[in-house]
Protein backbone atom coordinates (compact mmCIF):
# COMPACT_ATOMS: atom_id res chain seq x y z
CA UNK A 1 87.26 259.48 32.45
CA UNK A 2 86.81 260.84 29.17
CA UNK A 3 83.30 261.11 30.07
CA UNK A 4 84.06 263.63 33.30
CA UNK A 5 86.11 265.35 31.22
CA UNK A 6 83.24 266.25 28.89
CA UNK A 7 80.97 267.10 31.66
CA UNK A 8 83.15 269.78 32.84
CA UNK A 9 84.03 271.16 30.02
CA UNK A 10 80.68 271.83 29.40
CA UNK A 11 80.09 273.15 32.80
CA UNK A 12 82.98 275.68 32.60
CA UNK A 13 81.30 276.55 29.08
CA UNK A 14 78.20 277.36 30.48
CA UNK A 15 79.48 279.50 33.20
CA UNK A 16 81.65 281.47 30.36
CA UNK A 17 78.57 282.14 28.52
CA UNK A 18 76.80 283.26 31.48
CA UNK A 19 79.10 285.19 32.68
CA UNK A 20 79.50 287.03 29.15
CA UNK A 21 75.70 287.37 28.83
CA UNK A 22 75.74 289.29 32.38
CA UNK A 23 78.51 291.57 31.41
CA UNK A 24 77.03 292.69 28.07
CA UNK A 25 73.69 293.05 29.49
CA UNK A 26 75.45 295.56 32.34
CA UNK A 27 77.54 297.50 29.66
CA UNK A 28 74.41 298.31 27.02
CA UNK A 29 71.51 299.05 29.91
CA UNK A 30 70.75 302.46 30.27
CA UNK A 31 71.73 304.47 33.68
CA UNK A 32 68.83 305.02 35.32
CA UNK A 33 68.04 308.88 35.35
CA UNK A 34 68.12 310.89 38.21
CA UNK A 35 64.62 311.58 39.74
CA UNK A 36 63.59 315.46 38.91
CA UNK A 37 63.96 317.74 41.60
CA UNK A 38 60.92 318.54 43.81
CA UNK A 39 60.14 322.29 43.91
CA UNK A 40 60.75 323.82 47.32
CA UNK A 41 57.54 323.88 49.79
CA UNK A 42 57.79 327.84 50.07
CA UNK A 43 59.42 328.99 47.17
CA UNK A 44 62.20 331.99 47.30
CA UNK A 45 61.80 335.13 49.49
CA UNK A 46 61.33 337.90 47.27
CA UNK A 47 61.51 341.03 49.55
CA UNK A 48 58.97 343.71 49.04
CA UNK A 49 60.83 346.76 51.04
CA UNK A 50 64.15 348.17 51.70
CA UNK A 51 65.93 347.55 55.28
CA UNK A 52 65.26 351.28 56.07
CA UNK A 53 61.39 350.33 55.72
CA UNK A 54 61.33 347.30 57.19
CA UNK A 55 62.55 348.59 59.85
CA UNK A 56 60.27 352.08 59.74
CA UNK A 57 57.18 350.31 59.44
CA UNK A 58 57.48 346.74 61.46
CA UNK A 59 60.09 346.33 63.41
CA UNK A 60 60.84 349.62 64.90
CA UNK A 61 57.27 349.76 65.82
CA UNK A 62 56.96 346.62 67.02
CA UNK A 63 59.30 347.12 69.01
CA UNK A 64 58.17 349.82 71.09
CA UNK A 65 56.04 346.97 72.18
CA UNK A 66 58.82 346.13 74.81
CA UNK A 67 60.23 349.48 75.19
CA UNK A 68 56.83 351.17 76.04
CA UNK A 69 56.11 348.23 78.73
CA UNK A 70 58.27 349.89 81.50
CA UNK A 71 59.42 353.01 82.26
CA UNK A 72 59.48 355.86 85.49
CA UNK A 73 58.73 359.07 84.54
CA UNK A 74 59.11 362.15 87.13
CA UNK A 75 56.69 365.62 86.30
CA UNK A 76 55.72 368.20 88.37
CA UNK A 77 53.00 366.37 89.36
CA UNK A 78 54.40 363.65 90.85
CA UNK A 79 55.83 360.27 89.33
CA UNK A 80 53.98 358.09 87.06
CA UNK A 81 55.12 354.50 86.53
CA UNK A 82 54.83 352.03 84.15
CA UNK A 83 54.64 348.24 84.32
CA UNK A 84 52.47 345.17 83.07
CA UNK A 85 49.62 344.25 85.47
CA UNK A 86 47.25 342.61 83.21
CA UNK A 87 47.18 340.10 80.58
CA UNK A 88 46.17 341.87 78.09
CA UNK A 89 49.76 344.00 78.66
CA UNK A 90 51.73 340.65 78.59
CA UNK A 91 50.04 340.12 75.73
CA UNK A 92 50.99 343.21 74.12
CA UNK A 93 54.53 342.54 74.74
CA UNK A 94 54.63 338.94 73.92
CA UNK A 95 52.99 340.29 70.25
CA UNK A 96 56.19 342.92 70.27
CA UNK A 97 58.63 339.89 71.58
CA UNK A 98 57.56 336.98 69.15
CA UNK A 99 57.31 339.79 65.65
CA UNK A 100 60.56 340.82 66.75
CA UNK A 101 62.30 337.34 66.96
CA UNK A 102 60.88 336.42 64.14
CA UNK A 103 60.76 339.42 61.74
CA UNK A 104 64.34 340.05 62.40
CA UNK A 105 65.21 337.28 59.98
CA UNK A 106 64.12 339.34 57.34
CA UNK A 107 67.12 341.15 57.27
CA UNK A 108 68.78 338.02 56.14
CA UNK A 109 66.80 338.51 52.50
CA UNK A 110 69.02 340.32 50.27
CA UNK A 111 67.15 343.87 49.70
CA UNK A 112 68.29 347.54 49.03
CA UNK A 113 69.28 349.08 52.26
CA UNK A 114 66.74 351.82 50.95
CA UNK A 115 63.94 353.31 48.45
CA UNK A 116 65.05 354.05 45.16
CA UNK A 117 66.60 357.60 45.22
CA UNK A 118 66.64 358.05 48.81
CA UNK A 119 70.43 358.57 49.77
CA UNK A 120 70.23 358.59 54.08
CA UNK A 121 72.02 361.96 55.19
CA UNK A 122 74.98 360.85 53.30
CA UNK A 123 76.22 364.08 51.10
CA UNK A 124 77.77 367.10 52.38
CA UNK A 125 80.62 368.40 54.45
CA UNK A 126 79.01 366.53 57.75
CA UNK A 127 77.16 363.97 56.73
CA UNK A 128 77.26 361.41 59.37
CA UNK A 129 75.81 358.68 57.53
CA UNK A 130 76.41 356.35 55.30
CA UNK A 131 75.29 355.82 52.05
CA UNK A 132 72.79 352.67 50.06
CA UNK A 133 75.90 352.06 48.63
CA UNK A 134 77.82 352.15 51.17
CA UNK A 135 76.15 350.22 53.76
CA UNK A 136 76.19 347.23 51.00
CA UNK A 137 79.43 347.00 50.66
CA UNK A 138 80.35 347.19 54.62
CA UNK A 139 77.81 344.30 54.81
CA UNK A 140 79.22 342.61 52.02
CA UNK A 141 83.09 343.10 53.05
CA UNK A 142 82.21 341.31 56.47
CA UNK A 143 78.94 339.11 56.39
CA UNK A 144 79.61 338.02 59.77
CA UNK A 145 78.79 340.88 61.81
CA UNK A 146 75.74 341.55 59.83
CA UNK A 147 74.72 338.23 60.72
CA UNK A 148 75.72 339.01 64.43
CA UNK A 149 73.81 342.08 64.76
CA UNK A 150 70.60 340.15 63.43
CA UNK A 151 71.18 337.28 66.04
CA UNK A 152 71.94 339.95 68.95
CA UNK A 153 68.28 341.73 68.03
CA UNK A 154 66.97 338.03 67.86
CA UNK A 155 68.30 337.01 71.03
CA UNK A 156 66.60 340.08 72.72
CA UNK A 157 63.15 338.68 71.56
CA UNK A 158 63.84 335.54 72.82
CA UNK A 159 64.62 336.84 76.19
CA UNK A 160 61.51 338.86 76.34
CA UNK A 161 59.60 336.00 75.25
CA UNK A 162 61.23 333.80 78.23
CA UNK A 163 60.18 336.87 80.39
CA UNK A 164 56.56 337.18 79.75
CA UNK A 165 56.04 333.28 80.29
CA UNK A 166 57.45 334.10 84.21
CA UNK A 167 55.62 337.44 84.08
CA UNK A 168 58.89 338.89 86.02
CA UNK A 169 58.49 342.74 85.31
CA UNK A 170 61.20 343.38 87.14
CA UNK A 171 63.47 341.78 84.39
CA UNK A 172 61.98 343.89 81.56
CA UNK A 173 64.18 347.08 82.92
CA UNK A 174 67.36 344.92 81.64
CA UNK A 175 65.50 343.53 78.64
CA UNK A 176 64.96 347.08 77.06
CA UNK A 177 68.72 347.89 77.85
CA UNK A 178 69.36 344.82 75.77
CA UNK A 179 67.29 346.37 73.48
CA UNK A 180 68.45 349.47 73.04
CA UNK A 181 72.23 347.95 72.86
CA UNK A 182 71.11 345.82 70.32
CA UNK A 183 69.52 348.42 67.91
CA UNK A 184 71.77 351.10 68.67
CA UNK A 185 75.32 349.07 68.08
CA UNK A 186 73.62 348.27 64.78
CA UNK A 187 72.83 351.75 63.75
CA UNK A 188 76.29 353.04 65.15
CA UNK A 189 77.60 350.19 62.68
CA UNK A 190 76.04 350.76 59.57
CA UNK A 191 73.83 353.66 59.94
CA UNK A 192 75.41 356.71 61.40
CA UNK A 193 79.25 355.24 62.24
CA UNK A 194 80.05 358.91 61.89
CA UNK A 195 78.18 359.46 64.94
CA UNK A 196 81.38 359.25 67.26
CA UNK A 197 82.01 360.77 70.81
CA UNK A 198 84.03 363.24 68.70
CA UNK A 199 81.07 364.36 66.65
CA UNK A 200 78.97 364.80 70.32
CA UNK A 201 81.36 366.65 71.58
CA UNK A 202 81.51 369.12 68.57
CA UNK A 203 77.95 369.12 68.82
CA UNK A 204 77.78 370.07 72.29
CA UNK A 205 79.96 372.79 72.04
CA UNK A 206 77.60 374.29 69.71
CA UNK A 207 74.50 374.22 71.30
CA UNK A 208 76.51 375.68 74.17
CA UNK A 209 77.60 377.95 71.73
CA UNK A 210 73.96 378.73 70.80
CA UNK A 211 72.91 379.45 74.13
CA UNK A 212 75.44 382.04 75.25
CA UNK A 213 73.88 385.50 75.11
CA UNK A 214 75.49 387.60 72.59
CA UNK A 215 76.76 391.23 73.72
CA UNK A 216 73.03 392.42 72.47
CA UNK A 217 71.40 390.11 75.37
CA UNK A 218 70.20 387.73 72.69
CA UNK A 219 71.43 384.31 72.47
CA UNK A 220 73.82 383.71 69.41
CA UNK A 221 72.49 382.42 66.33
């Protein structure tokens, strides 16, 4: 018996000291350190324009890809119409479709809304539009439509895109009043909200205004 006795004991000894060794050895090894970051495949975007010249000098011309593709237009010499008929036209307007679609994205890069200095008509008694400063902190008040208008311009490409695969002219009549909605609501937005039917109809009665013959004969001035 006594002999059991000291065969456990020395069992339940062994286990102690195991267990002890384990538990030190967890509490003084180091944590392993966290493996570095890996640098991002493309890097930042840094922009290299303002939003007024991105849009000047890409994607308002590009855009006249899809614009330009159709249109009627009535002269005294008859009436000339326009439509795709070869591929090198699809191809002109799948170029406009896919830099639009993409491109458009770049308004999601923080940039100045314009060049250093340049203020948009926004000073005097009737300015109609809206200020750098201005425009940045509309966009920054409400994020959401910005990010709406960009995805309504986007979603215009796409269509056009879906169009010229199916070659259905026809459907490029709609396409460019999608455009124009698209670019236009955006303007009216954050470009020239001043712009109203009130301000047209001041306007018009002007230019009416301009074009009534004075008591001389002469139209006013």
């Amino acid at each position: 018996m006594s002999g059991d006795r000291s065969s456990s004991g020395l069992v339940i000894c062994a286990g102690w000291l195991l267990l002890a060794s384990l538990t030190f050895a967890c509490s003084t090894s180091k944590a392993t350190p966290a493996p570095a970051p890996v640098p991002e495949l493309w890097g930042t975007f840094k922009p290299v324009v303002s939003v007024k010249e991105l849009m000047r000098d890409m994607l308002d011309p590009i855009a006249d890809n899809i614009f330009d593709s159709v249109s009627i237009v009535v002269t005294k010499d008859g009436t000339v119409e326009t439509a795709p008929h070869t591929e090198e036209d699809w191809e002109k307007i799948r170029i406009g479709a896919v830099t639009l679609a993409e491109g458009v994205y770049l308004l999601k890069v923080p940039r100045p809304f314009a060049p250093a200095g340049d203020l948009n008509n926004s000073t005097g008694p009737d300015a109609v539009e809206l200020s750098p400063a201005q425009i940045t902190a509309k966009v920054g008040a409400d994020p959401v439509e910005w990010n709406a208008r960009i995805e309504a311009l986007r979603n215009v490409g796409l269509e056009v895109l879906d169009i010229v695969k199916r070659k259905d002219a026809e459907e490029l009549w709609d396409a460019c009043e999608n455009l124009d909605i698209a670019c236009e609501s955006c303007h009216r937005s954050y470009w020239y909200p001043g712009e109203t039917n009130r301000f047209y109809s001041k306007l018009d009665r002007r230019l009416r205004d301009l074009q009534t013959p004075s008591p001389q004969g002469q139209p006013k001035r």
